[in-house]
C-alpha atoms as a PDB file:
ATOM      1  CA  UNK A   1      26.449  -2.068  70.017  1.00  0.00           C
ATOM      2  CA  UNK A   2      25.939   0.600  67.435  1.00  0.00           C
ATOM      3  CA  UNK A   3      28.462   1.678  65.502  1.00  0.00           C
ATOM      4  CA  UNK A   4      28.568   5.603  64.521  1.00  0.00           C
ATOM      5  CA  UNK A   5      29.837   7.375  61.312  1.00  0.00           C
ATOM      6  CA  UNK A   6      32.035  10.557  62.154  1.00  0.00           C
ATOM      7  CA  UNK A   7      29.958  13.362  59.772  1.00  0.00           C
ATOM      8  CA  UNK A   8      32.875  14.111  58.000  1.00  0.00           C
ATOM      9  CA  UNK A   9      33.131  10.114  56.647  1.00  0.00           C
ATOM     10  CA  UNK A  10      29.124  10.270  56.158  1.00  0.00           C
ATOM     11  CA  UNK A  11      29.156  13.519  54.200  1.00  0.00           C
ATOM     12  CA  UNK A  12      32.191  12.210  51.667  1.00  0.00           C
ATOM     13  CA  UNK A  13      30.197   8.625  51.326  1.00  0.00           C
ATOM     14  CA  UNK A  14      26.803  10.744  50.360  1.00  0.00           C
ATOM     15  CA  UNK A  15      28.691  12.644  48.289  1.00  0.00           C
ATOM     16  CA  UNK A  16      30.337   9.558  46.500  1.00  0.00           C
ATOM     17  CA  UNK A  17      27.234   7.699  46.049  1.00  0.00           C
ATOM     18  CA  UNK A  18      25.466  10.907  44.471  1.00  0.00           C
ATOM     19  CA  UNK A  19      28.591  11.077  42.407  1.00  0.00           C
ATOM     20  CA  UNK A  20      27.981   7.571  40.977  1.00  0.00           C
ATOM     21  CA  UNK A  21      24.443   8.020  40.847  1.00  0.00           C
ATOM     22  CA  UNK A  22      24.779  11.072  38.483  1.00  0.00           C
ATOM     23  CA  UNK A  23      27.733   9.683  36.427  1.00  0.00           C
ATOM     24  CA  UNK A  24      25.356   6.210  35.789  1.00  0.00           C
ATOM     25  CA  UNK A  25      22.965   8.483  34.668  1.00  0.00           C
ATOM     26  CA  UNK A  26      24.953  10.706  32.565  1.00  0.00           C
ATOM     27  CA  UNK A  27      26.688   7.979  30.976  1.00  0.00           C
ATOM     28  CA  UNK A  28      23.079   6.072  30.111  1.00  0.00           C
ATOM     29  CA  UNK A  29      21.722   9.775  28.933  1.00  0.00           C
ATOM     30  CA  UNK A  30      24.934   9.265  26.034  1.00  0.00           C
ATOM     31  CA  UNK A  31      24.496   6.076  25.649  1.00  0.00           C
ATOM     32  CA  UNK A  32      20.583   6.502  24.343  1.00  0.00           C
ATOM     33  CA  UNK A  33      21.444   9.568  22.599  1.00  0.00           C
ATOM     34  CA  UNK A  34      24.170   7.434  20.790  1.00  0.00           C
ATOM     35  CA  UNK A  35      21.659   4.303  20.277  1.00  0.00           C
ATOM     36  CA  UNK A  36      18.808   6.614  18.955  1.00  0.00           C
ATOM     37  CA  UNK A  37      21.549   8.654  16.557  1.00  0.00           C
ATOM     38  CA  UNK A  38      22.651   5.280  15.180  1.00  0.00           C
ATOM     39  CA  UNK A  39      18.742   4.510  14.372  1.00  0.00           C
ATOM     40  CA  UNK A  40      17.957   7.757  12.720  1.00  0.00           C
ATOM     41  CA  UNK A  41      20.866   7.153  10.463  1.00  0.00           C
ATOM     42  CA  UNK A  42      19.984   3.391   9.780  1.00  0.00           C
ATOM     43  CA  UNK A  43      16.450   4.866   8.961  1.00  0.00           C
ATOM     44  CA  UNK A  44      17.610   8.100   6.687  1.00  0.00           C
ATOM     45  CA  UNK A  45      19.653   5.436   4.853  1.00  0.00           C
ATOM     46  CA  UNK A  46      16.456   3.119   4.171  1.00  0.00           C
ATOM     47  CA  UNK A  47      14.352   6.231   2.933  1.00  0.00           C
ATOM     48  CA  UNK A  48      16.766   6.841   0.681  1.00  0.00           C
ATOM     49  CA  UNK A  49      17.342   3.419  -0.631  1.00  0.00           C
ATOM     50  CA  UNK A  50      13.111   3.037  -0.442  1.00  0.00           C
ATOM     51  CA  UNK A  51      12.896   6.629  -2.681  1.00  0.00           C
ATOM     52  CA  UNK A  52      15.847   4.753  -4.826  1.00  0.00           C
ATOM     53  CA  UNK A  53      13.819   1.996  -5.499  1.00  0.00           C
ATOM     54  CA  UNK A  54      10.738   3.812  -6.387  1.00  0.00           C
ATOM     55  CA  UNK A  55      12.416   5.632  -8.647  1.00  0.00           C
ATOM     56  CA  UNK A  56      13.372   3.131 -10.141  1.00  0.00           C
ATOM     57  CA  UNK A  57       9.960   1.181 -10.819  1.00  0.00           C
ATOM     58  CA  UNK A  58       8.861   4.131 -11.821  1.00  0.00           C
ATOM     59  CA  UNK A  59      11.192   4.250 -14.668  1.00  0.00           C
ATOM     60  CA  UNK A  60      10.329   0.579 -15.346  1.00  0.00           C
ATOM     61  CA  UNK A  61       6.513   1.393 -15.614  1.00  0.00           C
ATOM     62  CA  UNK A  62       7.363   4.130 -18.303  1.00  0.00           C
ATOM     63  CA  UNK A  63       9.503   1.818 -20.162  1.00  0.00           C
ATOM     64  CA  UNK A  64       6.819  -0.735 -20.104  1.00  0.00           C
ATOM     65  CA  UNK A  65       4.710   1.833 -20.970  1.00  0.00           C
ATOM     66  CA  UNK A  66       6.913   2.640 -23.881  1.00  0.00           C
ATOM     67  CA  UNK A  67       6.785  -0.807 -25.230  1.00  0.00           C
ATOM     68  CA  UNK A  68       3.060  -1.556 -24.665  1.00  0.00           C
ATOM     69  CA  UNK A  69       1.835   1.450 -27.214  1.00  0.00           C
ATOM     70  CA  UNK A  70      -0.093   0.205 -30.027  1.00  0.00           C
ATOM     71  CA  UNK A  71       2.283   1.853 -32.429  1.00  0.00           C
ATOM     72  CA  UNK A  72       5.695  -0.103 -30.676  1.00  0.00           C
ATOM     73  CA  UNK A  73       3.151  -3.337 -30.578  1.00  0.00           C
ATOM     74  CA  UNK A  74       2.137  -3.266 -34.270  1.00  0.00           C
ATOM     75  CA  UNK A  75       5.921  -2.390 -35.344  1.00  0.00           C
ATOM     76  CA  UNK A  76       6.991  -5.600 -33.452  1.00  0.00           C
ATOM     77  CA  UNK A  77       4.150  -7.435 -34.955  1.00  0.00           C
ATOM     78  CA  UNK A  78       5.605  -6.769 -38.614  1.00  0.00           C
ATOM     79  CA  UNK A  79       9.183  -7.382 -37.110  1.00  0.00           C
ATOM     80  CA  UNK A  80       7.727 -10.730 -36.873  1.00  0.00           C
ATOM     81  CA  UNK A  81       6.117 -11.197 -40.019  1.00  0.00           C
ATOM     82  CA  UNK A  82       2.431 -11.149 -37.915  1.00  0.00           C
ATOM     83  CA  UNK A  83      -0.546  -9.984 -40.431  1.00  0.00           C
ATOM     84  CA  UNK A  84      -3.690  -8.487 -38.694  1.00  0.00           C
ATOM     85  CA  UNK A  85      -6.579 -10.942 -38.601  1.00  0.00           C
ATOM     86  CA  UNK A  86      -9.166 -10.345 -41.287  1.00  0.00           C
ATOM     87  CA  UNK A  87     -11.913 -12.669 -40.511  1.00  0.00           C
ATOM     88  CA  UNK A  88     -12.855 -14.265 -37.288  1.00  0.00           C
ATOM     89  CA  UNK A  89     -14.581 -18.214 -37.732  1.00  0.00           C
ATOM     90  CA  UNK A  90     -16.567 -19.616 -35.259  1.00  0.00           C
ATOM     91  CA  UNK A  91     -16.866 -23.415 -35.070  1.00  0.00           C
ATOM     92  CA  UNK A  92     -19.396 -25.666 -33.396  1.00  0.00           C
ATOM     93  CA  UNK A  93     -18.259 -26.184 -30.351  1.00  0.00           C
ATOM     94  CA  UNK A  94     -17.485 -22.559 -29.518  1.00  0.00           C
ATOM     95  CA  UNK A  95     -13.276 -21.845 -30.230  1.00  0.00           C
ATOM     96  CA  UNK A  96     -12.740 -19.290 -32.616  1.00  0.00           C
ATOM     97  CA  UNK A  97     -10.708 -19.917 -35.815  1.00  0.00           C
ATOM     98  CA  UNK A  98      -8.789 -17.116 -37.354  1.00  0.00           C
ATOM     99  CA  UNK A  99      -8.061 -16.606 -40.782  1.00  0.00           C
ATOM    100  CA  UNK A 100      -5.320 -14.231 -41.592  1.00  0.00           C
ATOM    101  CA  UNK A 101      -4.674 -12.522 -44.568  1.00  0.00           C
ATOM    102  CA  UNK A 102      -2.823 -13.834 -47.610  1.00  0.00           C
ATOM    103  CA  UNK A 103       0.841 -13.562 -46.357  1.00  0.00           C
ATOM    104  CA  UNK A 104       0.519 -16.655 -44.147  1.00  0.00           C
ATOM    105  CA  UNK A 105       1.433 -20.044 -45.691  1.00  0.00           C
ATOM    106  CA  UNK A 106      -0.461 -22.973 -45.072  1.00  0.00           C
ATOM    107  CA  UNK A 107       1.895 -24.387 -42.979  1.00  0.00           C
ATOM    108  CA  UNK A 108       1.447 -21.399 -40.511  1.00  0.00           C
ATOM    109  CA  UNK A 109      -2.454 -22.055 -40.636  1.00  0.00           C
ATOM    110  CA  UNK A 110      -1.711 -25.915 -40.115  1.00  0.00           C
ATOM    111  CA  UNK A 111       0.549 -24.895 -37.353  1.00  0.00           C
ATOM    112  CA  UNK A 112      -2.149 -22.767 -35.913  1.00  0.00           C
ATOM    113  CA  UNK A 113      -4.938 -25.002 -35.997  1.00  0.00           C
ATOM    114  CA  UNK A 114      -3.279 -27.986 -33.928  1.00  0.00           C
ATOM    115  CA  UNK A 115      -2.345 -25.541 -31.434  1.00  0.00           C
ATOM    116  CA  UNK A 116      -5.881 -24.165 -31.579  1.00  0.00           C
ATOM    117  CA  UNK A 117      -7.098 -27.722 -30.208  1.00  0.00           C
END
């Protein structure tokens, strides 16, 4: 036996399932929007912190720049009591020796030369 729908019943169940139908897909629209909103946020935050940090190495390589100039090197160099070599030696088997100039004790050159091999 078949059973029959009065149109009335029929028309209110199509009506309720194209309801749901359109609320599901309303509702998972938002949802998206709201997923892809919280990304582009997450992402404008990380450009920001990446644009941060650049900056910031940035200003590191012009300090290091700073520091490395002849001029800051040599002043350091007389901070610690370093002369300029004067005179390069060469020995036989093929290490340099350096002789510095007159303000370096002979402990410094004994010093140097057991470090020097």
């Amino acid at each position: 036996m078949r059973r029959t729908v009065a149109p009335g019943v029929r028309d209110l169940l199509f009506v309720t399932c194209l309801t749901t139908v359109l609320t599901i897909g309303v509702l998972g629209v938002l949802l998206l929007n709201t997923a892809m909103q919280q990304q582009s946020d997450k992402m404008t935050v990380q450009r920001q912190q990446v644009a941060t940090l650049i900056e910031q190495a940035q200003q590191l390589r012009t300090e290091i720049d700073k520091l490395a100039t002849p001029e800051s090197l040599a002043a350091r160099a007389r901070r610690l009591h370093m002369q300029p070599v004067t005179r390069l030696r060469f020995t036989a088997t093929g290490t340099t020796t350096v002789s510095a100039g007159s303000g370096v004790s002979r402990r410094s050159r004994a010093a140097a030369r057991s470090h020097a091999g």
